[in-house]
N, C-alpha and C. Protein backbone atom coordinates (compact mmCIF):
# COMPACT_ATOMS: atom_id res chain seq x y z
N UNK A 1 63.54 66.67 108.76
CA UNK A 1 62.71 66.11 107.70
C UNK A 1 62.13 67.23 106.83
N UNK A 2 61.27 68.23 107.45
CA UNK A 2 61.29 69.17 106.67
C UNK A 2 61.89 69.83 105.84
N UNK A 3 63.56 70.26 106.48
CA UNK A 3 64.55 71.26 105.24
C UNK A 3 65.09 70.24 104.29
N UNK A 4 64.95 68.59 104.67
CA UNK A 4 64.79 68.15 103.18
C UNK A 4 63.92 68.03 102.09
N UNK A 5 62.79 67.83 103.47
CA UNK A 5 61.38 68.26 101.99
C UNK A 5 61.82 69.47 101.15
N UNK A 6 61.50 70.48 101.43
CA UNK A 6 61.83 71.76 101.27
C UNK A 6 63.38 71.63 100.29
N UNK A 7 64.03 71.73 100.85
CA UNK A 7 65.09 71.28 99.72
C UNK A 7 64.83 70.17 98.19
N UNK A 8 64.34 69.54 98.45
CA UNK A 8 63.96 68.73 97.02
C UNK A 8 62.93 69.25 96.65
N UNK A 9 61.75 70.31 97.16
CA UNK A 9 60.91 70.83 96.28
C UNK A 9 61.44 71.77 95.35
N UNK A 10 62.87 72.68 96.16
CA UNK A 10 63.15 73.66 95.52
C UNK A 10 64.19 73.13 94.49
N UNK A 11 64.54 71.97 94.26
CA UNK A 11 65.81 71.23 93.12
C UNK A 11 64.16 71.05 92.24
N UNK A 12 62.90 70.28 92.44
CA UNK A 12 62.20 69.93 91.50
C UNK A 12 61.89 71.54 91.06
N UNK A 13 61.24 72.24 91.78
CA UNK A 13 60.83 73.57 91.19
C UNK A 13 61.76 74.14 90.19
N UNK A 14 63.16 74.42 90.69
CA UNK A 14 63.55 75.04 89.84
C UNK A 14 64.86 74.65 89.22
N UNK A 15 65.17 73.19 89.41
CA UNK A 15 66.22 72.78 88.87
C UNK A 15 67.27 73.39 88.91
N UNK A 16 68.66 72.94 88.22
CA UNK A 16 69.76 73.04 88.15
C UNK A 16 70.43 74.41 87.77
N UNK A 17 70.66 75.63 88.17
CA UNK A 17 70.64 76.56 88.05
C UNK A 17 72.21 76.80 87.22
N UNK A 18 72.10 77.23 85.62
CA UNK A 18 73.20 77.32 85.23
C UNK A 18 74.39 78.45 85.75
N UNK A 19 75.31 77.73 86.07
CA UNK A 19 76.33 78.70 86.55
C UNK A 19 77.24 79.88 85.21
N UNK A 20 78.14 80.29 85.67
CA UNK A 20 78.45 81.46 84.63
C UNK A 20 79.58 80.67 84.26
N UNK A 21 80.00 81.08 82.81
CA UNK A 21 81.48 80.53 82.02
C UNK A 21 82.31 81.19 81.88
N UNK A 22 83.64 80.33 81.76
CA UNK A 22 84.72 81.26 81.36
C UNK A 22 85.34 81.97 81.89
N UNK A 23 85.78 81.95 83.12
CA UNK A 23 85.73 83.16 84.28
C UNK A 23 87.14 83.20 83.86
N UNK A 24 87.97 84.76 83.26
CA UNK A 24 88.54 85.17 83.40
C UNK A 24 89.61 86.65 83.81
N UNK A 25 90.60 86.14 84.35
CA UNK A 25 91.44 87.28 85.25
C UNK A 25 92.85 87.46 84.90
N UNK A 26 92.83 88.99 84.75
CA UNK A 26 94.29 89.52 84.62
C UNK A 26 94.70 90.21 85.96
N UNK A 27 96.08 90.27 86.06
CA UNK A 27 96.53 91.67 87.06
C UNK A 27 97.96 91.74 86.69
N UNK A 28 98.01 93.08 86.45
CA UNK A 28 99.08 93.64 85.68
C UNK A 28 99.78 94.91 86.56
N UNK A 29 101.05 95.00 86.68
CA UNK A 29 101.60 96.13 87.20
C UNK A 29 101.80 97.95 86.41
N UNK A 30 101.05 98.34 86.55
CA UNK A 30 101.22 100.25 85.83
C UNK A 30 101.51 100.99 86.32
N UNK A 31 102.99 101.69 86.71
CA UNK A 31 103.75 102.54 87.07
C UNK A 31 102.62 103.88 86.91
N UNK A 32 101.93 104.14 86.16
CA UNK A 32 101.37 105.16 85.29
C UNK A 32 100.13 105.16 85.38
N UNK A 33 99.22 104.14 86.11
CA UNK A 33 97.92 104.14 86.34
C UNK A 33 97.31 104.68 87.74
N UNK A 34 96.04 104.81 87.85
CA UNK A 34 95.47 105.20 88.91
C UNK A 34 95.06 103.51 89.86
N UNK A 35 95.62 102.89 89.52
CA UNK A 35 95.00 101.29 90.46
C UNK A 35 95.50 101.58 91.31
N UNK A 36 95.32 101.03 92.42
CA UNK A 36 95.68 100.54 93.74
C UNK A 36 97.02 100.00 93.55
N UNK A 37 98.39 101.28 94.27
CA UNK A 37 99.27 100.62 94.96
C UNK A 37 99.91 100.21 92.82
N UNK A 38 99.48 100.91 92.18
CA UNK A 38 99.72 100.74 90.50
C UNK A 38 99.38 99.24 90.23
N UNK A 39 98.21 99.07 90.88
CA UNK A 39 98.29 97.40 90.46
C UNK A 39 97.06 97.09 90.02
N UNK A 40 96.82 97.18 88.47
CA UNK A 40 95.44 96.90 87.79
C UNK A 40 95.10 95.56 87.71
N UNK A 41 93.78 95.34 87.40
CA UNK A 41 93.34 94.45 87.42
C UNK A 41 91.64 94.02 86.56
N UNK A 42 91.69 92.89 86.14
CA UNK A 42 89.96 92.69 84.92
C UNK A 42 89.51 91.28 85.36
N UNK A 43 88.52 90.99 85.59
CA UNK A 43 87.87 90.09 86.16
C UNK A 43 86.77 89.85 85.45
N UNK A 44 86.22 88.92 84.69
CA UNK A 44 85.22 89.19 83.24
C UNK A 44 84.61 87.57 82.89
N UNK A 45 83.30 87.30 82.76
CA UNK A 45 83.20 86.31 82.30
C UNK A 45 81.91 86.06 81.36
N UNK A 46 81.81 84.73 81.26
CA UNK A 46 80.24 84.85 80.05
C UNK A 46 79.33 84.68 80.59
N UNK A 47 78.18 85.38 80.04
CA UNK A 47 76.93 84.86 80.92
C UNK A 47 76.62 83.38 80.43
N UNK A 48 75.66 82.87 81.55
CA UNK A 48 75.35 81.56 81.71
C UNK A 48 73.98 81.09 80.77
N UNK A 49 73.75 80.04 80.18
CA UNK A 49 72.66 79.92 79.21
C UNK A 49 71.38 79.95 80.42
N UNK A 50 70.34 80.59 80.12
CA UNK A 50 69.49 80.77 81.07
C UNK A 50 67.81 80.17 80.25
N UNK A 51 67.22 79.21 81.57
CA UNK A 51 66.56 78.75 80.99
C UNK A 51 64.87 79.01 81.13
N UNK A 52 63.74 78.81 80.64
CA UNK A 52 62.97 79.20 80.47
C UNK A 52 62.23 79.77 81.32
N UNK A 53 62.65 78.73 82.93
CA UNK A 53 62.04 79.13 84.09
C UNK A 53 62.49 80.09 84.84
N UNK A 54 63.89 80.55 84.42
CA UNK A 54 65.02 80.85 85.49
C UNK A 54 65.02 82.46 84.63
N UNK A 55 65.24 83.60 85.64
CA UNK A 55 65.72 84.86 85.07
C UNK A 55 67.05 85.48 85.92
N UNK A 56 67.67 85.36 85.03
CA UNK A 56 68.93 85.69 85.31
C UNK A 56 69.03 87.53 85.84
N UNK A 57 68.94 87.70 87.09
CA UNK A 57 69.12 88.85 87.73
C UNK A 57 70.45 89.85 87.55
N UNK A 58 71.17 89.04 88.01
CA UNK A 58 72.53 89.35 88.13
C UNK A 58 74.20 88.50 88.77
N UNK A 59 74.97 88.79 89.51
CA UNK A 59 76.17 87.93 89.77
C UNK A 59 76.37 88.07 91.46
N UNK A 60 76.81 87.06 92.11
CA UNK A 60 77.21 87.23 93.15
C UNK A 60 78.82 87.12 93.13
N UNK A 61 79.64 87.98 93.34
CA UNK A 61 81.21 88.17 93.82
C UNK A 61 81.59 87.95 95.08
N UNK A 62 82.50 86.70 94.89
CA UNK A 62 83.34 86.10 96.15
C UNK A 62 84.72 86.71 96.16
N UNK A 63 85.15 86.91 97.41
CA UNK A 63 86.78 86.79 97.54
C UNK A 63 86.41 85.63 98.80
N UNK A 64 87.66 84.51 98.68
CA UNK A 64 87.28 83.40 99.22
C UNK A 64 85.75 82.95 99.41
N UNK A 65 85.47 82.97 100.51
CA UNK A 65 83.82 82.15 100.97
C UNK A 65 83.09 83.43 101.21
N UNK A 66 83.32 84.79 101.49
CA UNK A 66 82.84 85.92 101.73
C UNK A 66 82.47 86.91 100.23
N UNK A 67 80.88 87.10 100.34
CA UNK A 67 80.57 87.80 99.76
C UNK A 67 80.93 89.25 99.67
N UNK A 68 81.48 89.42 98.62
CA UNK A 68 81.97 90.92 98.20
C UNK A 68 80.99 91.83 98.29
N UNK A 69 80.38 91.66 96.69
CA UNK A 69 79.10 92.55 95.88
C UNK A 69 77.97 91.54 95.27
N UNK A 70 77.18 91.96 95.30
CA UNK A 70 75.72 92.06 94.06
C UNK A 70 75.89 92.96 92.95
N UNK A 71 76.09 92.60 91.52
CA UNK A 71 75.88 93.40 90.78
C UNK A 71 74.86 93.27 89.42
N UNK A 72 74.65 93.76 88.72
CA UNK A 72 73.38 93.44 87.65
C UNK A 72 74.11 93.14 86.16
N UNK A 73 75.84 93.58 86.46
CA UNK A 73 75.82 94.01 85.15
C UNK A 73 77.29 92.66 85.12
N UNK A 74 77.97 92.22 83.97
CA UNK A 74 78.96 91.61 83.73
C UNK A 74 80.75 92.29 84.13
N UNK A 75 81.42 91.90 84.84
CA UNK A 75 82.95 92.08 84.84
C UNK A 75 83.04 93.19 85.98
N UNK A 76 84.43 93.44 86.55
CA UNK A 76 84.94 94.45 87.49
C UNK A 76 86.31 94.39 87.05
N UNK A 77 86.69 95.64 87.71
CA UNK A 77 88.65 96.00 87.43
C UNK A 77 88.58 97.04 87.66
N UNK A 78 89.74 97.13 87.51
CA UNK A 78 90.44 98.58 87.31
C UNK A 78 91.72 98.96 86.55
N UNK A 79 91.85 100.18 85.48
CA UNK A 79 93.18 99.82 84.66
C UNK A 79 93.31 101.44 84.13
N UNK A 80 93.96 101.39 83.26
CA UNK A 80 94.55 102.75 83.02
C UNK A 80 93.22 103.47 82.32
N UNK A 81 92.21 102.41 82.08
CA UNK A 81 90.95 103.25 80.98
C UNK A 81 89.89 103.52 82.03
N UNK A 82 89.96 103.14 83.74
CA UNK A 82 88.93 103.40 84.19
C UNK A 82 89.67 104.53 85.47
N UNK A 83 89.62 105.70 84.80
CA UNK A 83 90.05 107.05 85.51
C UNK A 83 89.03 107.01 86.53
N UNK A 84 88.39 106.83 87.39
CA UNK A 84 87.38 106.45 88.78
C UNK A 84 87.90 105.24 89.59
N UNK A 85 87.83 104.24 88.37
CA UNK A 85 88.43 102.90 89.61
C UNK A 85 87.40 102.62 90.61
N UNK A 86 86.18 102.52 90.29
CA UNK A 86 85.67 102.14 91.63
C UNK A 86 85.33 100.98 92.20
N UNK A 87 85.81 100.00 91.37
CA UNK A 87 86.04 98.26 92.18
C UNK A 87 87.49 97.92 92.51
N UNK A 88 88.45 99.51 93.05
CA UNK A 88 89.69 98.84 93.74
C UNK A 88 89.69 98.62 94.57
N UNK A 89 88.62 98.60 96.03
CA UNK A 89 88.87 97.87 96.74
C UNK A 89 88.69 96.13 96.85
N UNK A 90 88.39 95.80 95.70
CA UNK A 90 87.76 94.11 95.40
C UNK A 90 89.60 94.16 95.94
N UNK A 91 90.54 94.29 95.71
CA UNK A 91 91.96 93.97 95.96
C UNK A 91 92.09 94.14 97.69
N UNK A 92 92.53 93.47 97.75
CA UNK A 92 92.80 93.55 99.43
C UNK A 92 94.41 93.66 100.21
N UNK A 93 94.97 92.85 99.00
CA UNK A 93 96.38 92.50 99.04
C UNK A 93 96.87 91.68 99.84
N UNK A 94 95.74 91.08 99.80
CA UNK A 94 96.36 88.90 100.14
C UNK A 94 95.66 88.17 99.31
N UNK A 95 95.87 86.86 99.75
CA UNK A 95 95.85 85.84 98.61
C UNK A 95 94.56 85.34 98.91
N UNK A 96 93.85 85.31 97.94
CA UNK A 96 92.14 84.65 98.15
C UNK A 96 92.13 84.70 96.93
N UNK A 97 91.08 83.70 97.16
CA UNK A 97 90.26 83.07 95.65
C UNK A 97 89.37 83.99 95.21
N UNK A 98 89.03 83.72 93.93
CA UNK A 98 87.32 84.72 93.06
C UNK A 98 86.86 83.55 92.84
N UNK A 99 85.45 83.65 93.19
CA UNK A 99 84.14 83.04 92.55
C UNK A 99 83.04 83.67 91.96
N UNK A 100 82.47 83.50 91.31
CA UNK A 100 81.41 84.43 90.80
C UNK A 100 80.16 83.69 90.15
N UNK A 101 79.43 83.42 91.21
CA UNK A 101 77.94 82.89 91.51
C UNK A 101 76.82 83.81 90.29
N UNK A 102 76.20 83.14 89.35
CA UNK A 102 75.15 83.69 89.03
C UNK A 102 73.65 83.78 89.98
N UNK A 103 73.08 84.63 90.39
CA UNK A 103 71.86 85.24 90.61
C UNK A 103 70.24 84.76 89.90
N UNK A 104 69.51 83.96 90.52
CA UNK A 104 68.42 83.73 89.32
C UNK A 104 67.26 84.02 90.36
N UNK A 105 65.90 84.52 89.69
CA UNK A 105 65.10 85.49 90.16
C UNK A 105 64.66 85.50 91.59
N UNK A 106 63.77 86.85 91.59
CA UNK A 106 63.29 87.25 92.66
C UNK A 106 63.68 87.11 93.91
N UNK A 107 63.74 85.40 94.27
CA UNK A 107 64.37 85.19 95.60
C UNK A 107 65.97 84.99 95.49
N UNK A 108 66.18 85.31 94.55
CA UNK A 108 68.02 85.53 94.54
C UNK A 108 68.44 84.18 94.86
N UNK A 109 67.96 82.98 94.13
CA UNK A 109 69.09 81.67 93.91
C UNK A 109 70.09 81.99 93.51
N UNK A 110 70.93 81.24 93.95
CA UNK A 110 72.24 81.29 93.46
C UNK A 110 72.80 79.79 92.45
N UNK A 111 73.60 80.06 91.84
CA UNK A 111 74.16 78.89 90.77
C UNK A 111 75.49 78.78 92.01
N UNK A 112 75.97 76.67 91.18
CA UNK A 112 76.83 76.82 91.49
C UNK A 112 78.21 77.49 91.06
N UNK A 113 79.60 77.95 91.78
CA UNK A 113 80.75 78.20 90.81
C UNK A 113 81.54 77.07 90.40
N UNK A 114 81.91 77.05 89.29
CA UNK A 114 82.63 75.70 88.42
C UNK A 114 83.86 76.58 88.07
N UNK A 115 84.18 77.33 88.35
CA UNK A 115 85.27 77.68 87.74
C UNK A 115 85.67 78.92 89.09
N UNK A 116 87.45 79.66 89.10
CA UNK A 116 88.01 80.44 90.42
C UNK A 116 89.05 80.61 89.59
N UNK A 117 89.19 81.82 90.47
CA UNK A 117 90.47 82.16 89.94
C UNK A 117 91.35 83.10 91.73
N UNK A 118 92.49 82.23 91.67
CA UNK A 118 93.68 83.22 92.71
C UNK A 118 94.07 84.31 92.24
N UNK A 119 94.22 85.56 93.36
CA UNK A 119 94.93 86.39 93.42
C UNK A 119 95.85 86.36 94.51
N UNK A 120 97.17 86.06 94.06
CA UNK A 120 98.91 86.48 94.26
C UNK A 120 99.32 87.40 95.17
N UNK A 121 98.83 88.15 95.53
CA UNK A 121 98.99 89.70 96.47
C UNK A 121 99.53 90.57 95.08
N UNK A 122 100.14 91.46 95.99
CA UNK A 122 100.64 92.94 94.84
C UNK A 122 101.41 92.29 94.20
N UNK A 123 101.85 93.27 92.69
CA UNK A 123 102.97 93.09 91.85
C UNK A 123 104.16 93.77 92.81
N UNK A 124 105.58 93.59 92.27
CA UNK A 124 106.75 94.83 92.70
C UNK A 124 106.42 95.78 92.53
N UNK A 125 106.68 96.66 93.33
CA UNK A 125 106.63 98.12 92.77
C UNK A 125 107.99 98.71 92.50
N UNK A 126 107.81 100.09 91.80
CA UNK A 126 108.96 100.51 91.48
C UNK A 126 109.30 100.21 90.21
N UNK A 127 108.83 99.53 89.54
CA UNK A 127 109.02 98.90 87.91
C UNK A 127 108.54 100.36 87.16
N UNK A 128 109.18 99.77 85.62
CA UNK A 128 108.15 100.73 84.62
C UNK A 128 106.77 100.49 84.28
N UNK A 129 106.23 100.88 83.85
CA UNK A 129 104.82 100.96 83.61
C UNK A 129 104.60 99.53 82.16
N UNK A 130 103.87 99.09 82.74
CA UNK A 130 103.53 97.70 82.09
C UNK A 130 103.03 97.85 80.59
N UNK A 131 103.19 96.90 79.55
CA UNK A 131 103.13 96.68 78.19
C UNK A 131 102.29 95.59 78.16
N UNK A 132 101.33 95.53 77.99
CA UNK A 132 100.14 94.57 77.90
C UNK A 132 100.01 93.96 77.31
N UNK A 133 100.76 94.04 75.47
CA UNK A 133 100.48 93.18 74.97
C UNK A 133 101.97 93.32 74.10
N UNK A 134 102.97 93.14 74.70
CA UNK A 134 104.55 92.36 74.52
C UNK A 134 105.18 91.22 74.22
N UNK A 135 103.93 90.43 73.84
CA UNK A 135 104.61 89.24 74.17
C UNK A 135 103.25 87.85 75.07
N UNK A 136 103.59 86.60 75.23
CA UNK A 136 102.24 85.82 75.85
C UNK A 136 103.43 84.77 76.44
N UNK A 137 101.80 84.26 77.65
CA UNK A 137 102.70 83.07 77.77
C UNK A 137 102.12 81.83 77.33
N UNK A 138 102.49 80.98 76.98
CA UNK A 138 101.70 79.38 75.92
C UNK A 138 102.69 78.42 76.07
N UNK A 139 101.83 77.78 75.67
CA UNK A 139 100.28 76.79 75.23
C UNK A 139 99.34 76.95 76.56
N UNK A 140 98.58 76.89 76.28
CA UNK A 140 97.51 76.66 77.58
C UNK A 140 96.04 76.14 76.63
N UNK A 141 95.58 75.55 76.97
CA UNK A 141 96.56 74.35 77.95
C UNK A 141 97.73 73.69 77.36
N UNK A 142 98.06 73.12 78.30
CA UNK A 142 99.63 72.56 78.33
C UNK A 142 99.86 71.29 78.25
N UNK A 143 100.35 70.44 77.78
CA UNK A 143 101.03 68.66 78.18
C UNK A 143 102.20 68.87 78.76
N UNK A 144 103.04 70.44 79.53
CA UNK A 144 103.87 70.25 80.22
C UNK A 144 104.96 71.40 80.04
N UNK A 145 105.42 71.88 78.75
CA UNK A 145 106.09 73.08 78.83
C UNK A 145 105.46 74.05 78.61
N UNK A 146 105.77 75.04 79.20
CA UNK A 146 105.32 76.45 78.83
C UNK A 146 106.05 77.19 78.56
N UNK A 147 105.78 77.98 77.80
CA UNK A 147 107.32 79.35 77.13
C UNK A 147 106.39 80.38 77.17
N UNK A 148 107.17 81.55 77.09
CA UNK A 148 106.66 83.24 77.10
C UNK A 148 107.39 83.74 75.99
N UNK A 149 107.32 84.70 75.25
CA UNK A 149 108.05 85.42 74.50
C UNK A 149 108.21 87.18 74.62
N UNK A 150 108.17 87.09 76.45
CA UNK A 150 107.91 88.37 76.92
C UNK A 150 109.29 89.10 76.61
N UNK A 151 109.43 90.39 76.54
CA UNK A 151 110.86 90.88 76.73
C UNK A 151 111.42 91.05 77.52
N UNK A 152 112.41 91.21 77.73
CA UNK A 152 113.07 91.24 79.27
C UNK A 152 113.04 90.19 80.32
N UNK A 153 112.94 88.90 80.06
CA UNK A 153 112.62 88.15 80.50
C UNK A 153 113.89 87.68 82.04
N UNK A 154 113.56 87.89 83.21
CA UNK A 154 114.33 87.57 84.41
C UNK A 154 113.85 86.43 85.11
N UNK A 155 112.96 86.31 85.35
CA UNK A 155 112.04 84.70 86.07
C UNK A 155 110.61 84.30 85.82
N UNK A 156 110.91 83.14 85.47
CA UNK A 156 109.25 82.54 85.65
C UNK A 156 109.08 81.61 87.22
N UNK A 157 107.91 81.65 87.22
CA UNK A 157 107.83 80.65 88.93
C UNK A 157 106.05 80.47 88.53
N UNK A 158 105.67 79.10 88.95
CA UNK A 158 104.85 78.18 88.77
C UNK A 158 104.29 78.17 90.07
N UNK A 159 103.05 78.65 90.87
CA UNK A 159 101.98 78.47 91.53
C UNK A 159 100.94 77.34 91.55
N UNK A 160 100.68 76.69 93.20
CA UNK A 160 99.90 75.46 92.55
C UNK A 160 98.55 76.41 92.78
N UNK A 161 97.35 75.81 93.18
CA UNK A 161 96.13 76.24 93.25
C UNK A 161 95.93 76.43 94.46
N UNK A 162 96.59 75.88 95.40
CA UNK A 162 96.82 76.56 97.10
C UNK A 162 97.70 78.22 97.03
N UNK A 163 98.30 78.47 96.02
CA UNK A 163 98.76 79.60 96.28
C UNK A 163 100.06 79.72 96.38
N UNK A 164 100.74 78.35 96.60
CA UNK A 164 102.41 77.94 96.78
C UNK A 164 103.09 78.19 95.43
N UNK A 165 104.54 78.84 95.15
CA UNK A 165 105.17 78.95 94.81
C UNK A 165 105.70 77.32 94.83
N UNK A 166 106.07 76.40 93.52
CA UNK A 166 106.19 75.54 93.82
C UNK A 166 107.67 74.99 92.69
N UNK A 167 107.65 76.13 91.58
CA UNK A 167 109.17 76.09 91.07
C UNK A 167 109.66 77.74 90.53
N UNK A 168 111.04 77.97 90.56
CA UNK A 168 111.00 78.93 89.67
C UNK A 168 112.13 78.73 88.61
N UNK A 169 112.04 79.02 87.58
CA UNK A 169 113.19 79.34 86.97
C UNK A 169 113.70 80.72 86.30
N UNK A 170 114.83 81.20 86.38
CA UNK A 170 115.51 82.64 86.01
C UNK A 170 116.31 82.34 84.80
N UNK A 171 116.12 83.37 83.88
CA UNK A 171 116.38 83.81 82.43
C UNK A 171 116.54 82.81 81.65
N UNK A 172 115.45 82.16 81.68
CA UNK A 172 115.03 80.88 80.41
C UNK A 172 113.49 81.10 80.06
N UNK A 173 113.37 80.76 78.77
CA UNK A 173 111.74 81.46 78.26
C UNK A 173 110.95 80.39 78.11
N UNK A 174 111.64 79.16 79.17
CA UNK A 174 110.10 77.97 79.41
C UNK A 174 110.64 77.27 80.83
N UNK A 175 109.19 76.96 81.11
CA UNK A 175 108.96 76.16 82.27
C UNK A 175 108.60 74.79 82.34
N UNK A 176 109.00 73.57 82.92
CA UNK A 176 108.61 72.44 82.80
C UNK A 176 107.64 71.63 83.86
N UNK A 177 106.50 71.74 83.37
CA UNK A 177 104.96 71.26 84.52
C UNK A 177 105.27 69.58 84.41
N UNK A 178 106.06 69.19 83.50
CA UNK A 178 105.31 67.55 83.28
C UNK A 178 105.95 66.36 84.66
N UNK A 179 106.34 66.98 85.91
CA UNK A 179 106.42 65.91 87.02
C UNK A 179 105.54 66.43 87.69
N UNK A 180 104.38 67.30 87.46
CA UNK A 180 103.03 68.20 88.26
C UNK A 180 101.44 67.19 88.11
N UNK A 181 100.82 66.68 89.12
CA UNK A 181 99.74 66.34 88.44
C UNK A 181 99.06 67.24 87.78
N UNK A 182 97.98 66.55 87.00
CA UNK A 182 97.32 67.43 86.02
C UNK A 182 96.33 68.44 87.11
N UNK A 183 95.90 69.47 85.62
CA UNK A 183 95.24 70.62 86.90
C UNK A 183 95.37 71.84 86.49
N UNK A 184 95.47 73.04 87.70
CA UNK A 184 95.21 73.80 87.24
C UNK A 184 96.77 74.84 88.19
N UNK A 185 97.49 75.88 87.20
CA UNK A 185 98.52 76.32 87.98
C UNK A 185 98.56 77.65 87.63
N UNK A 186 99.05 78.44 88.28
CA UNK A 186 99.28 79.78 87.51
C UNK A 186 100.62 80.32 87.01
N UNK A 187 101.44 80.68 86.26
CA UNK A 187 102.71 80.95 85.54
C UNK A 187 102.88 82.48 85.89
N UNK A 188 104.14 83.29 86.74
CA UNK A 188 104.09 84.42 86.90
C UNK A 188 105.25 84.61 86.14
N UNK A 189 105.70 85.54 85.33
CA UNK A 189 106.52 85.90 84.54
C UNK A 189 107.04 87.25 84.71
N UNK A 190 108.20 86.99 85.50
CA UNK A 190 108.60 89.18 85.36
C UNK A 190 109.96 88.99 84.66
N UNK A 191 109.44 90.45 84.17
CA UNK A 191 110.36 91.04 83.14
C UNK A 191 111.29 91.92 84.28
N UNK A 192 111.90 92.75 83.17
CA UNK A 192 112.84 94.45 83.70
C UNK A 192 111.09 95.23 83.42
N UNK A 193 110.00 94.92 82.96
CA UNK A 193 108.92 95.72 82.61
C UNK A 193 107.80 95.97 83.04
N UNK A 194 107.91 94.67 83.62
CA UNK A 194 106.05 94.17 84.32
C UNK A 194 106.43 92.31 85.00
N UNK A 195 105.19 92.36 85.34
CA UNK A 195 104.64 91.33 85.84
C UNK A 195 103.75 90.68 85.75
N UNK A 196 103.51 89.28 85.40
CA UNK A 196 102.44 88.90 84.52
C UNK A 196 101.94 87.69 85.09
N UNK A 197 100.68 87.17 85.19
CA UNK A 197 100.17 86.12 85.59
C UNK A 197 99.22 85.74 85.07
N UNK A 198 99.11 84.24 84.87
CA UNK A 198 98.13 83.75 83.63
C UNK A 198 97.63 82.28 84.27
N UNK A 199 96.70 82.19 84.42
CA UNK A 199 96.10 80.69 85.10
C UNK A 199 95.98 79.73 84.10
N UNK A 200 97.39 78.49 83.76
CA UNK A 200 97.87 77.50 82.74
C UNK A 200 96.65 75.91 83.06
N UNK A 201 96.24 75.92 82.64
CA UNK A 201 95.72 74.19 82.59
C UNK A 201 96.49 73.08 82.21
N UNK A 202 96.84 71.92 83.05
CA UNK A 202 97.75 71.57 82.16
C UNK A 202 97.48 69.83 82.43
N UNK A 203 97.35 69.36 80.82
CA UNK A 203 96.49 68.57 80.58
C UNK A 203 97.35 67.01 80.65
């Protein structure tokens, strides 16, 4: 009876704690970078509208249900511009989810996460050093095809939100989602160049 009292004082006290937007993630393969195992990576999102009562401290970072870090400031990675790298161990090199909890004062509430993003394990190695901006993959969101206009194009393969490989197709520059329920999937695209992954919505 109590930790429900207590629980509904702290929903009346301090209400609905806005979570953070937009949460987005790259990971890209760089023959030529200092990442982990050449495998960069950007993790970045918006801050949350914060309201009169509430002071926005900072972020809590998930890999799956396990807390990573506390940090004060917006985004982590690592890529050819951050000669230190010092959030490569956030990579582990298995497959777990990101969440990223906003922080609101003193006693460190937490918001909920509305939004995740999977990580795939490593890229191939042994490739050339990746071209970042070659080419995309679209529409996203989607009503069902997706095309790339990457170069070198050898396979695409379609991920559900468990992490499954669930189609692929080789040297064609679209994919067809529309026998998929709606949702959320990720599109991996390798070239002869790189390796590319993009989390598709598809409506």
């Amino acid at each position: 009876m109590s930790t429900a009292v207590f629980t509904l004082l702290s929903v009346l006290a301090f209400g609905q704690l806005n979570p953070v937007n937009n949460l987005m993630y790259e990971h890209w393969y760089n023959g030529a970078s200092v990442c982990p195992s050449y495998n960069c990576f950007s993790l970045d999102w918006d801050e949350p509208e914060v309201s009169a009562q509430d002071t926005l401290v900072g972020y809590n970072i998930y890999r799956d249900y396990e807390l990573w870090r506390f940090q004060d400031y917006r985004g982590l990675g690592c890529s050819e511009t951050m000669p230190d790298c010092q959030d490569a161990s956030f990579i582990n090199f298995d497959n777990f989810w990101m969440k990223v909890k906003a922080v609101y004062n003193t006693v460190h509430l937490e918001s909920p996460a509305i939004d995740s993003a999977l990580f795939v394990g490593v890229l191939i190695l042994g490739i050339e050093p990746a071209q970042k901006d070659n080419g995309k993959i679209y529409p996203n969101p989607t009503n069902g095809i997706v095309k790339t206009d990457l170069e070198g194009l050898k396979k695409i393969e379609v991920i559900n939100a468990a992490g499954t490989k669930i189609q692929e197709q080789k040297n064609k520059s679209f994919i067809d989602l529309r026998e998929y329920s709606k949702g959320i999937y990720f599109i991996k695209v390798i070239t002869d160049k790189e390796i590319r992954i993009e989390k598709v919505v598809l409506e």
